[in-house]
N, C-alpha and C. Protein backbone atom coordinates (compact mmCIF):
# COMPACT_ATOMS: atom_id res chain seq x y z
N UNK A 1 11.68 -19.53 3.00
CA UNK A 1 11.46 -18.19 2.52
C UNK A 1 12.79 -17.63 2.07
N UNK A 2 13.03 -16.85 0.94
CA UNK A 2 13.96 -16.22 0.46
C UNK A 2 13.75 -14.67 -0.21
N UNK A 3 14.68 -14.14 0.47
CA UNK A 3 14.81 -12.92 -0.30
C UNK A 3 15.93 -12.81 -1.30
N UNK A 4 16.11 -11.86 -2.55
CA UNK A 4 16.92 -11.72 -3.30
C UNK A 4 16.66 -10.42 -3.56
N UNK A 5 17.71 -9.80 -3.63
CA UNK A 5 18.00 -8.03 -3.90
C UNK A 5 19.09 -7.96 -5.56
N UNK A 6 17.80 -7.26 -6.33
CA UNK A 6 18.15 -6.97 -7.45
C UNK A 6 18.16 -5.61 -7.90
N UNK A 7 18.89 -4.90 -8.26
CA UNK A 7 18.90 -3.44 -8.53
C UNK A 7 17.94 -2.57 -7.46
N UNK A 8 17.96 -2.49 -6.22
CA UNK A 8 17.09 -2.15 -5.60
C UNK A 8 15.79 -2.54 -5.18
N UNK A 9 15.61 -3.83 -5.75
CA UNK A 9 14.29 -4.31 -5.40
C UNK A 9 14.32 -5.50 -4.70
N UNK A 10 13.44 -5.40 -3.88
CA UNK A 10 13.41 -6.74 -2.82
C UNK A 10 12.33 -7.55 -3.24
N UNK A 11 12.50 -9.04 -3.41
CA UNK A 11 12.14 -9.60 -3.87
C UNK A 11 11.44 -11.06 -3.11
N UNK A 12 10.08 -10.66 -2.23
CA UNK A 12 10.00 -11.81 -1.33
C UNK A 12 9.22 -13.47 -2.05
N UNK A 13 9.86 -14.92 -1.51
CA UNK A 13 9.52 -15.63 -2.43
C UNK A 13 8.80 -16.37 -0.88
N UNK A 14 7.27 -16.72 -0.87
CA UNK A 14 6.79 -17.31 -0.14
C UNK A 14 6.65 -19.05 -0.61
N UNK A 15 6.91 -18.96 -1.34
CA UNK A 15 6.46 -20.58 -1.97
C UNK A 15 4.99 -20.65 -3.47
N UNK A 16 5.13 -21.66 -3.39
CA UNK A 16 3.89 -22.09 -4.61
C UNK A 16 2.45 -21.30 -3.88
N UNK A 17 2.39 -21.36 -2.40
CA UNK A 17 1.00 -21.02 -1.61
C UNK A 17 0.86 -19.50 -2.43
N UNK A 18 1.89 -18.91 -2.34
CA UNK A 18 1.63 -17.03 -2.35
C UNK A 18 1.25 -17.24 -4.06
N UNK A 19 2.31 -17.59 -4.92
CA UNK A 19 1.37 -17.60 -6.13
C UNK A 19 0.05 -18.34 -6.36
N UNK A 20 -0.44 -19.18 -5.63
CA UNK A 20 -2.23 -19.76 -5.68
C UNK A 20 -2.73 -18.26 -5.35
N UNK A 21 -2.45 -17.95 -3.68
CA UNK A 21 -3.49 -16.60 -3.39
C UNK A 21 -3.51 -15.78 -4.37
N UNK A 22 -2.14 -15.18 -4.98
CA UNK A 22 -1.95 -14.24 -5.89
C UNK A 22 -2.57 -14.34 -7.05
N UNK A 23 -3.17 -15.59 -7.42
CA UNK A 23 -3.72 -15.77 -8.53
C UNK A 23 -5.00 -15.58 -8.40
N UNK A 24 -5.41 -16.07 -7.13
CA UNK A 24 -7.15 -16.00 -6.80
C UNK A 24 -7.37 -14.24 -6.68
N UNK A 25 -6.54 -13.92 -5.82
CA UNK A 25 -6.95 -12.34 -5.87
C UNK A 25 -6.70 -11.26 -7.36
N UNK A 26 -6.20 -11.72 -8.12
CA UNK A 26 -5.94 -11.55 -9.26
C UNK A 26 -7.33 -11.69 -10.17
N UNK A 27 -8.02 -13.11 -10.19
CA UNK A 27 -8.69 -13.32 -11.02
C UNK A 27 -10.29 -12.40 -10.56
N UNK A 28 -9.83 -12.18 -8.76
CA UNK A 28 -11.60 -11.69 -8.30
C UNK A 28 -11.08 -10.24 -8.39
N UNK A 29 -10.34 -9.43 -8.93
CA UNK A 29 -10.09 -8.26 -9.02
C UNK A 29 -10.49 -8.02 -10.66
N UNK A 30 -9.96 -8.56 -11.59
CA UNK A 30 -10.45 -9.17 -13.13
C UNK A 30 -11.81 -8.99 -13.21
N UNK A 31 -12.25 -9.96 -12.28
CA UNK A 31 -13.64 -10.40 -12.25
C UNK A 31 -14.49 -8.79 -12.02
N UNK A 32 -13.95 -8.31 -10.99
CA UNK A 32 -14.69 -7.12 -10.54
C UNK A 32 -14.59 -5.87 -11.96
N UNK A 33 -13.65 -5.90 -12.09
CA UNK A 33 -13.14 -4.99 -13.75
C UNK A 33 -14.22 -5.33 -14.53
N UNK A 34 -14.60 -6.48 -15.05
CA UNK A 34 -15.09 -6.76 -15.84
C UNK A 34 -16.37 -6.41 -15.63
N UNK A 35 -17.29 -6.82 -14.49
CA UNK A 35 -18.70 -6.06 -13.81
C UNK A 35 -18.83 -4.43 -14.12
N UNK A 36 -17.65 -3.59 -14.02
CA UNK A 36 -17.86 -2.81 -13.83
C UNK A 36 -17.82 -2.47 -15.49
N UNK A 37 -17.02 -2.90 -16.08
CA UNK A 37 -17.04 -2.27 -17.46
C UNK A 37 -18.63 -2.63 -17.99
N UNK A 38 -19.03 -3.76 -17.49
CA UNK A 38 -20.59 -4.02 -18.06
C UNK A 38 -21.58 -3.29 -17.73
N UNK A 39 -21.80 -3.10 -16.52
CA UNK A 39 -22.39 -1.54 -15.65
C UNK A 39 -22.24 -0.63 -16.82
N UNK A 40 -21.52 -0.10 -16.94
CA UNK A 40 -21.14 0.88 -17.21
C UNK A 40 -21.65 0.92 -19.06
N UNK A 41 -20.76 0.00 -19.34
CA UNK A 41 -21.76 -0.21 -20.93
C UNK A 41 -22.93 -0.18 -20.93
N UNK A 42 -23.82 -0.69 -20.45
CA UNK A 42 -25.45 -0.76 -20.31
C UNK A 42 -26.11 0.02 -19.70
N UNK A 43 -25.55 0.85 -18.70
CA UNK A 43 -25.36 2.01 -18.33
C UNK A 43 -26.07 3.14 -19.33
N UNK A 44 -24.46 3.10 -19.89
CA UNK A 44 -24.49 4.37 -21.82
C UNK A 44 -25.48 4.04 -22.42
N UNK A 45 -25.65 2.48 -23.11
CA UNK A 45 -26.67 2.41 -23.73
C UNK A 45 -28.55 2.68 -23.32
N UNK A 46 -28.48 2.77 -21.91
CA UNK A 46 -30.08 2.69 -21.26
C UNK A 46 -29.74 4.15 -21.06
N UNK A 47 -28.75 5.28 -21.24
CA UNK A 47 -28.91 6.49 -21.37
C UNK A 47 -29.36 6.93 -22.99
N UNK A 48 -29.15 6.16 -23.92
CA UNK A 48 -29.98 6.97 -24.97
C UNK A 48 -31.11 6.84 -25.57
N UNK A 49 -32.49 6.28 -24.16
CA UNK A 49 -33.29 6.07 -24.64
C UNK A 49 -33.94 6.34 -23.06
N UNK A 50 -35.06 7.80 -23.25
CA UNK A 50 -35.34 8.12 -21.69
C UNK A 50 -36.08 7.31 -20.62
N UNK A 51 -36.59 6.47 -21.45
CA UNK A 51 -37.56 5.74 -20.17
C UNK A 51 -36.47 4.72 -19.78
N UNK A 52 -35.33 4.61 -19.49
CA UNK A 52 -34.36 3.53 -18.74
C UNK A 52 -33.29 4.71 -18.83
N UNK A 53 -33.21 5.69 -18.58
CA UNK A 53 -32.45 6.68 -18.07
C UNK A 53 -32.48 6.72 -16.63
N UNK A 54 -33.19 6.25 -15.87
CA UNK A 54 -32.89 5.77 -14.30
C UNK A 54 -32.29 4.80 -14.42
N UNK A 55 -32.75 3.61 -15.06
CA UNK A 55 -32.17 2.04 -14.30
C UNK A 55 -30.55 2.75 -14.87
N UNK A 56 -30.07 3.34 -16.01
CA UNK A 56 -28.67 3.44 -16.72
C UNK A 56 -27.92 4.47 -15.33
N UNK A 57 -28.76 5.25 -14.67
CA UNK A 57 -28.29 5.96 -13.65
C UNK A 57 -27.87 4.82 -12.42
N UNK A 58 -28.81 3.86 -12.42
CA UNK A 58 -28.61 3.19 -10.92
C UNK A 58 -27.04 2.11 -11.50
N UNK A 59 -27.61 1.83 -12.83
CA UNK A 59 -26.30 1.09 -12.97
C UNK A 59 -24.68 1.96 -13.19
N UNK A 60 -25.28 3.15 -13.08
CA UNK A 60 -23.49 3.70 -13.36
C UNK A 60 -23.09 3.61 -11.61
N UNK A 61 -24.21 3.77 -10.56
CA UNK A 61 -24.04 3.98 -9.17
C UNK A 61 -23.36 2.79 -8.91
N UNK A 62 -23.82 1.21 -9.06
CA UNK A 62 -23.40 -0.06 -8.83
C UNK A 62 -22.24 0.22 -9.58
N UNK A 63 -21.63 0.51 -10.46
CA UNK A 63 -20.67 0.30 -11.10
C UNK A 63 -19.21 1.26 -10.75
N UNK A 64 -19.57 2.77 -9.85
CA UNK A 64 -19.39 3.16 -9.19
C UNK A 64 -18.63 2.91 -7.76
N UNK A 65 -19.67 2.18 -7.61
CA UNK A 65 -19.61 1.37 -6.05
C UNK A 65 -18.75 0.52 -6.10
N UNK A 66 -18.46 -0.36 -6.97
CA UNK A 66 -17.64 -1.39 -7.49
C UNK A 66 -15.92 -1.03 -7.34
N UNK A 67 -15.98 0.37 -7.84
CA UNK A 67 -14.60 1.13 -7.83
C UNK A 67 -14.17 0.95 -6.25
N UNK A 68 -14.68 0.87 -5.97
CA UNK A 68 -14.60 0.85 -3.99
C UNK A 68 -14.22 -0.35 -3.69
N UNK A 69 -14.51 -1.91 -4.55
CA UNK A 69 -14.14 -2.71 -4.43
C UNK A 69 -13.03 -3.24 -4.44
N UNK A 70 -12.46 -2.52 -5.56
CA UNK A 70 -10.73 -2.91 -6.67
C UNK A 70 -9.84 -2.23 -4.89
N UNK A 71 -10.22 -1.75 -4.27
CA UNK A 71 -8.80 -1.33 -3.65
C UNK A 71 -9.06 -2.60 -2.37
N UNK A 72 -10.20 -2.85 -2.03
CA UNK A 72 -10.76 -3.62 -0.50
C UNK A 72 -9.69 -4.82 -1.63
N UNK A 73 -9.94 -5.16 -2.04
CA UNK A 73 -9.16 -6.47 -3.00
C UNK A 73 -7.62 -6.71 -2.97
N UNK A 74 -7.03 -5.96 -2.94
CA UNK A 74 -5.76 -5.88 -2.95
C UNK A 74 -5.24 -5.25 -1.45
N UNK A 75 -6.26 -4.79 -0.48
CA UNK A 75 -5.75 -4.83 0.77
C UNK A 75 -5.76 -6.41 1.55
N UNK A 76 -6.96 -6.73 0.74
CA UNK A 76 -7.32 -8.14 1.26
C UNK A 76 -6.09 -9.56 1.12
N UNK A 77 -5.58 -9.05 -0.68
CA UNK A 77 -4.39 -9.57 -0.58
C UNK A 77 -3.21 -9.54 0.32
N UNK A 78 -2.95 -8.52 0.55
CA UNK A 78 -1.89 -7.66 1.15
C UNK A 78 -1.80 -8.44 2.22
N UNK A 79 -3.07 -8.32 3.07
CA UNK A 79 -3.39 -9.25 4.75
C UNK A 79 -2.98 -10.30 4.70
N UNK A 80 -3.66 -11.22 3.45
CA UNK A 80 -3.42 -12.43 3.73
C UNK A 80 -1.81 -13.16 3.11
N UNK A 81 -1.17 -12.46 2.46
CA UNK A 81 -0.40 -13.04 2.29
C UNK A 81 0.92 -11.91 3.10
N UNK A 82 0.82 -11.33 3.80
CA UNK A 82 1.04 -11.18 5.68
C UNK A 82 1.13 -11.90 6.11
N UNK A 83 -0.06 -12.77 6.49
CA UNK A 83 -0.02 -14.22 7.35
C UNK A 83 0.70 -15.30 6.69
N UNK A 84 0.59 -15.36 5.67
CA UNK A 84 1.64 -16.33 5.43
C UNK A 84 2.85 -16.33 5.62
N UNK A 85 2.75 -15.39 5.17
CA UNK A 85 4.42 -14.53 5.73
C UNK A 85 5.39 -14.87 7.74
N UNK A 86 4.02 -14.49 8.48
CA UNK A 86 4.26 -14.53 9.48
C UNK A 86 4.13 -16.19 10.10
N UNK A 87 2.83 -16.80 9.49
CA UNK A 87 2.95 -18.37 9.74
C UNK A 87 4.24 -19.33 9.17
N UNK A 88 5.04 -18.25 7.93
CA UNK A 88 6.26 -18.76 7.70
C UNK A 88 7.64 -18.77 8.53
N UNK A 89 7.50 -17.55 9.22
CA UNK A 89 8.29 -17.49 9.90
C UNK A 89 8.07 -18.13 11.33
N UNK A 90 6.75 -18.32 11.43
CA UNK A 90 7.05 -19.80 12.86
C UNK A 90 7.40 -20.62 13.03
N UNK A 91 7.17 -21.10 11.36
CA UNK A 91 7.70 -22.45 11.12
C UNK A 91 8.95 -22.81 11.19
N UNK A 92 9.61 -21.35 10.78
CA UNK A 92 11.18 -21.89 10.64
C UNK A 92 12.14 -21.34 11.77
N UNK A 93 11.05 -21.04 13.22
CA UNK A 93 12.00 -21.01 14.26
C UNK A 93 11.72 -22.34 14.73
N UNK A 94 10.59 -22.88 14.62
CA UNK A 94 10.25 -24.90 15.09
C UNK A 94 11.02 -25.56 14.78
């Protein structure tokens, strides 16, 4: 593990592992963006026509709900690459 301090910024380097996670949580955060922008499009469009003016309501709710997701995602990151963090540092008192 290495740190490097550049103009004020700390810079932690876990190995190749932290960029895999970083990438997976990356792509299911993407992933979630993208759901929601579709929600949300089909949404608008089933609002300008009244008999699917509910389902366009339930889908702005799911899409909504989704917003709730983008932050659980990046705490989730946060945790797990914590543990790596901390399983790194066991290693290198062994």
């Amino acid at each position: 593990m290495t740190f490097y301090k550049k103009e004020d910024e700390l810079d932690l380097e876990i190995g190749n592992r932290y960029i895999i996670i970083q990438r997976r949580y990356e792509f299911i955060g993407a992933f979630n963006d993208l759901l929601i922008a579709i929600w949300f499009l089909i949404g608008s469009i089933f609002f300008l026509n009244d008999s699917l003016m509910e389902s366009g309501t339930w889908l702005f709710i799911v899409g909504s709900a989704q917003f709730l997701i983008k932050p659980l995602i990046k705490v989730a990151s946060l945790i797990h690459v914590s543990g790596i963090y901390k399983e790194e540092q066991e290693n290198q008192k062994n």
